[in-house]
Protein backbone atom coordinates (compact mmCIF):
# COMPACT_ATOMS: atom_id res chain seq x y z
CA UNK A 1 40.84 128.05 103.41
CA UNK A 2 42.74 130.28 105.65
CA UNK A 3 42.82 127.74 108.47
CA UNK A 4 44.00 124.87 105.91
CA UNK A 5 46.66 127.14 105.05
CA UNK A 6 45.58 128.61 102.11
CA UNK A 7 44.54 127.59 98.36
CA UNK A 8 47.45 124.99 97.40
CA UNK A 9 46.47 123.20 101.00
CA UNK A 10 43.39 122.46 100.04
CA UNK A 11 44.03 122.33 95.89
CA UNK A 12 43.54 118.57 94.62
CA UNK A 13 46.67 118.68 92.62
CA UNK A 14 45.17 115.47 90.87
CA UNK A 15 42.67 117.07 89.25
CA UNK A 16 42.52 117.73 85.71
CA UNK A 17 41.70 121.47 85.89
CA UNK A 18 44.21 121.68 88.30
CA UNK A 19 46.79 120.13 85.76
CA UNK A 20 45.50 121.87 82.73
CA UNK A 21 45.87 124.72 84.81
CA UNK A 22 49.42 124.06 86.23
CA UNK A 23 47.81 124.73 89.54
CA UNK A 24 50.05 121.89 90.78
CA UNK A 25 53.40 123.96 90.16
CA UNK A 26 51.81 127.20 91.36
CA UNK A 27 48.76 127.47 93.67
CA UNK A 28 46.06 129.52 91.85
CA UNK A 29 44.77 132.86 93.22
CA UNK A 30 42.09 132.48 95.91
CA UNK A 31 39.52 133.91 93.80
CA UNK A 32 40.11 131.81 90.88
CA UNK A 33 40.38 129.11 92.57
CA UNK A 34 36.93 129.44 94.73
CA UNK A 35 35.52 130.41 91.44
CA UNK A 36 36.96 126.92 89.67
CA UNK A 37 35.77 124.88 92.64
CA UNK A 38 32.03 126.35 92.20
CA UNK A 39 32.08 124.65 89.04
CA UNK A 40 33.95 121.72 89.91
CA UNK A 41 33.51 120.91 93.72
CA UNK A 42 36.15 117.35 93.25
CA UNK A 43 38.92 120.80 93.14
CA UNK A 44 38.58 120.40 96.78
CA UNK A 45 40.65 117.79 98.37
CA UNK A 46 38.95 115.98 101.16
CA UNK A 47 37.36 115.14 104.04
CA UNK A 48 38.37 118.82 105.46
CA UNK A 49 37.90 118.42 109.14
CA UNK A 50 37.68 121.25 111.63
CA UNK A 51 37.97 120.92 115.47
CA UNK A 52 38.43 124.18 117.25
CA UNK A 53 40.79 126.07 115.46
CA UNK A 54 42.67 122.73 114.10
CA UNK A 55 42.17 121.35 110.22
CA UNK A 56 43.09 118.25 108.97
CA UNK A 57 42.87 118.53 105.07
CA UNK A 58 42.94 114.97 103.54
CA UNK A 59 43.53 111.47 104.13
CA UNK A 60 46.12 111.79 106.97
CA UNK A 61 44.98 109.09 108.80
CA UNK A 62 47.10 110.04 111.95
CA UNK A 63 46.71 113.56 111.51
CA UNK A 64 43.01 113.01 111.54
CA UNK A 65 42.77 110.37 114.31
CA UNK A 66 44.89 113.19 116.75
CA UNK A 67 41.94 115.83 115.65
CA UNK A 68 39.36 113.80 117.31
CA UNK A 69 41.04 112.29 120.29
């Protein structure tokens, strides 16, 4: 999470816990948030790619096409 930039980087803000939890106005803790996703693993947004030190969190289609050329 650190590398993604921390909890609300890689928060799916779409999510209904998320929403419930107004997550999406204020970025949970990072233990209740890695205790939330446990439970509920669609908390995470994805694909989360790592290359090197580099993450792409999401569907950035360019942002994920630089990571792998």
């Amino acid at each position: 999470m650190k590398a993604a930039g921390g909890t609300a980087d890689v928060l799916n803000t779409r999510h209904k816990t998320a929403k419930e939890s107004g997550w999406k106005d204020k970025a949970p803790s990072k233990t209740a948030f890695l205790k939330a996703a446990v439970e509920e693993n669609n908390l995470l947004r994805r694909p989360i790619l790592v290359k090197g030190s580099k993450v792409v969190v999401g569907k950035d289609l360019d942002a994920i096409r630089d990571l792998l050329v």
